[in-house]
C-alpha atoms as a PDB file:
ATOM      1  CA  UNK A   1     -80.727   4.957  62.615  1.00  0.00           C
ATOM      2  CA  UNK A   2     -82.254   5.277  59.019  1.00  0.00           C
ATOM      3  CA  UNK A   3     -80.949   7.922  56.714  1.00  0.00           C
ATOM      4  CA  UNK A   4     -82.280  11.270  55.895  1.00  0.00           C
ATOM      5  CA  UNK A   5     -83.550  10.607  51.856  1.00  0.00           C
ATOM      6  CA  UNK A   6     -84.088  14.467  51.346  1.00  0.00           C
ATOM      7  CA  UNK A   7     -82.583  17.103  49.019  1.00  0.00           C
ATOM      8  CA  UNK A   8     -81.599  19.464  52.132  1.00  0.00           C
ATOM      9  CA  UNK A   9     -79.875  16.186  53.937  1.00  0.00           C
ATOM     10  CA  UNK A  10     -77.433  15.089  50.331  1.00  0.00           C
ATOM     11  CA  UNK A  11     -76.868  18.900  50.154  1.00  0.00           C
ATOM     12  CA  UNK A  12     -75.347  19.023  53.623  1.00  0.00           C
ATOM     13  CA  UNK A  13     -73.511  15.925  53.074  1.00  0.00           C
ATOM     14  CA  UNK A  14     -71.774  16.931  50.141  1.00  0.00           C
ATOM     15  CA  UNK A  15     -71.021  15.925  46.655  1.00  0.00           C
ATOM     16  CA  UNK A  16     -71.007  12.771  45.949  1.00  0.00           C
ATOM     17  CA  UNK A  17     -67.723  10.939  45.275  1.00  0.00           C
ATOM     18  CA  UNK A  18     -67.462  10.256  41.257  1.00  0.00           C
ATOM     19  CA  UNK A  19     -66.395   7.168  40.622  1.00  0.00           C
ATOM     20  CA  UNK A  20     -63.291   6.167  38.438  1.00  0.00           C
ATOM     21  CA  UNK A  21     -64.117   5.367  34.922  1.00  0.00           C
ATOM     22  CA  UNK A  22     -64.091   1.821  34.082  1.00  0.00           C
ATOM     23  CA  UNK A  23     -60.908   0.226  32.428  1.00  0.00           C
ATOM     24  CA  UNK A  24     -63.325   0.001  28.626  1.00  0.00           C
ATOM     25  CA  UNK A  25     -64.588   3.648  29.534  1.00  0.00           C
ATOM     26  CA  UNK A  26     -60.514   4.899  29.694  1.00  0.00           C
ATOM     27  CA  UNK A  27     -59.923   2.669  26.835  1.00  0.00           C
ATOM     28  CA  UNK A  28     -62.450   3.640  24.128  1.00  0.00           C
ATOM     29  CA  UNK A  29     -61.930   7.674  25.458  1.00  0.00           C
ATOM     30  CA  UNK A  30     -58.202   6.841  24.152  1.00  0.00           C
ATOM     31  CA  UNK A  31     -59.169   5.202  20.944  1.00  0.00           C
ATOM     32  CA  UNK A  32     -61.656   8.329  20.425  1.00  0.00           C
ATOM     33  CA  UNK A  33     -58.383  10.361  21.197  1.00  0.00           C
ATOM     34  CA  UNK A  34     -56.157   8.497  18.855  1.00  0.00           C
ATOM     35  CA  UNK A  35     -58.757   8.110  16.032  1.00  0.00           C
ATOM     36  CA  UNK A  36     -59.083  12.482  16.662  1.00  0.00           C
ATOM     37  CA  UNK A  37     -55.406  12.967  16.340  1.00  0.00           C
ATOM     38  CA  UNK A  38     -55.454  11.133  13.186  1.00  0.00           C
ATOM     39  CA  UNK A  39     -58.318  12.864  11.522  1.00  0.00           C
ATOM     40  CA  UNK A  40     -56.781  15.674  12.495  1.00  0.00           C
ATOM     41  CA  UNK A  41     -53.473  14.786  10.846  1.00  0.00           C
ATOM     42  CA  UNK A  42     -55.436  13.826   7.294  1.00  0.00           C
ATOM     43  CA  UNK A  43     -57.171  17.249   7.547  1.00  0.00           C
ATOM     44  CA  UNK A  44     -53.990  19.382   7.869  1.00  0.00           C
ATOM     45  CA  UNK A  45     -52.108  17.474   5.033  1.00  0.00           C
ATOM     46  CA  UNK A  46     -55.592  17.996   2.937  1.00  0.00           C
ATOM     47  CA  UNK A  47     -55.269  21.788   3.137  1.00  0.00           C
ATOM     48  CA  UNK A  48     -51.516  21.710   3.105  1.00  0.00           C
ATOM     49  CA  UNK A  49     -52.084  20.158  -0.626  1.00  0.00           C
ATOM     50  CA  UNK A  50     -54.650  22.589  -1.563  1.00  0.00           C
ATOM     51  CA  UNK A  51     -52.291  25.465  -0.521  1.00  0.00           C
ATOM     52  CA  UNK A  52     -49.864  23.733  -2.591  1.00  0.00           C
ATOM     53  CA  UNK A  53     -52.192  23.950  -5.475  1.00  0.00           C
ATOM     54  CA  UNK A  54     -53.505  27.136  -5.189  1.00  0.00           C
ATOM     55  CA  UNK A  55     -49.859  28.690  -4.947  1.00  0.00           C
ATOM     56  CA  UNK A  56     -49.596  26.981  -8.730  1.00  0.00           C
ATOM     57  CA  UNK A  57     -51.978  29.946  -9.900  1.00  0.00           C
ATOM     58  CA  UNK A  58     -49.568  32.357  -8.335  1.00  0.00           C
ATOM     59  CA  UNK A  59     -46.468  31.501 -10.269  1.00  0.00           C
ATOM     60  CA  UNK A  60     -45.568  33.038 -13.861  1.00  0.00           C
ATOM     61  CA  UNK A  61     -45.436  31.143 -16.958  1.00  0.00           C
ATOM     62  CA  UNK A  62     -41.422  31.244 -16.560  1.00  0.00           C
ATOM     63  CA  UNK A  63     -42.136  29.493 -12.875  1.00  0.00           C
ATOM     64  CA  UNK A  64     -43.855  26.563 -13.910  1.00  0.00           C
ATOM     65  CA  UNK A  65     -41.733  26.071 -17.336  1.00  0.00           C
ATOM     66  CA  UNK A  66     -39.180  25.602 -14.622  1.00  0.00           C
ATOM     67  CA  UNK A  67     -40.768  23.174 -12.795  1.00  0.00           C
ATOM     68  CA  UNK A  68     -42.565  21.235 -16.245  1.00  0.00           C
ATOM     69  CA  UNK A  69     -46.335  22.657 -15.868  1.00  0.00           C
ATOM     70  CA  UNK A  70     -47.933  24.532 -18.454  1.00  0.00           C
ATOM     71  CA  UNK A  71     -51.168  27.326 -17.654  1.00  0.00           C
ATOM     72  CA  UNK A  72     -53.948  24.710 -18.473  1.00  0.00           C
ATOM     73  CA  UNK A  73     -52.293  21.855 -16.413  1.00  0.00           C
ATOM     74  CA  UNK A  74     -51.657  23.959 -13.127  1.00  0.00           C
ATOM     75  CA  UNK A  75     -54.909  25.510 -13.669  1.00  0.00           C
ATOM     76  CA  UNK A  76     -56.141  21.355 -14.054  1.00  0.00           C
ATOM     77  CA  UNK A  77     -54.503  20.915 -10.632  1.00  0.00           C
ATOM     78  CA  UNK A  78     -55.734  23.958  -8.764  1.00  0.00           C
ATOM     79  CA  UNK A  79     -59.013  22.698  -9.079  1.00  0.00           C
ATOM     80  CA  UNK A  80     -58.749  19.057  -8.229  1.00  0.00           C
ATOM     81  CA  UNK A  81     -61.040  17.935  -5.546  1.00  0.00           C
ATOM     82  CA  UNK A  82     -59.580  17.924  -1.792  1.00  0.00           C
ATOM     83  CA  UNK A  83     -59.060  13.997  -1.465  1.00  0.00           C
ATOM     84  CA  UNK A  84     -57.562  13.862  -4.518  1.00  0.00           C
END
């Protein structure tokens, strides 16, 4: 018997199956996941440091005597570039 080729014939049959990914298909979606995680990592310590920085503008001049700054140099840091 030869099989029905038309769209009303595969809808009756049903889905077809999907097929398992290949071994280099689950492999790379892992190293996609790993190299995500990572990124993800570097971008949280990134702002974590520019909170850090920021919060330097907040203190008094007593605050950062304490902790050896002066105005100008926590101003200096406040401003530094993300990846610095």
């Amino acid at each position: 018997m030869r099989p029905v080729h038309t769209a009303a014939a595969q809808c009756l049959a049903g889905p077809v199956p999907a097929r398992a990914p290949t071994i280099r298909t689950a492999t790379m979606q892992q190293s996609l996941g790993a190299h995500f995680i990572v990124a993800a990592g570097w971008i949280s310590r990134q702002m974590e440091r520019r909170r850090s920085r920021r919060a330097l503008l907040e203190m008094t001049d007593d605050q950062l005597k304490d902790i050896g700054l002066s105005r100008s140099e926590a101003y200096s840091e406040s401003i530094r570039r993300l990846w610095d």
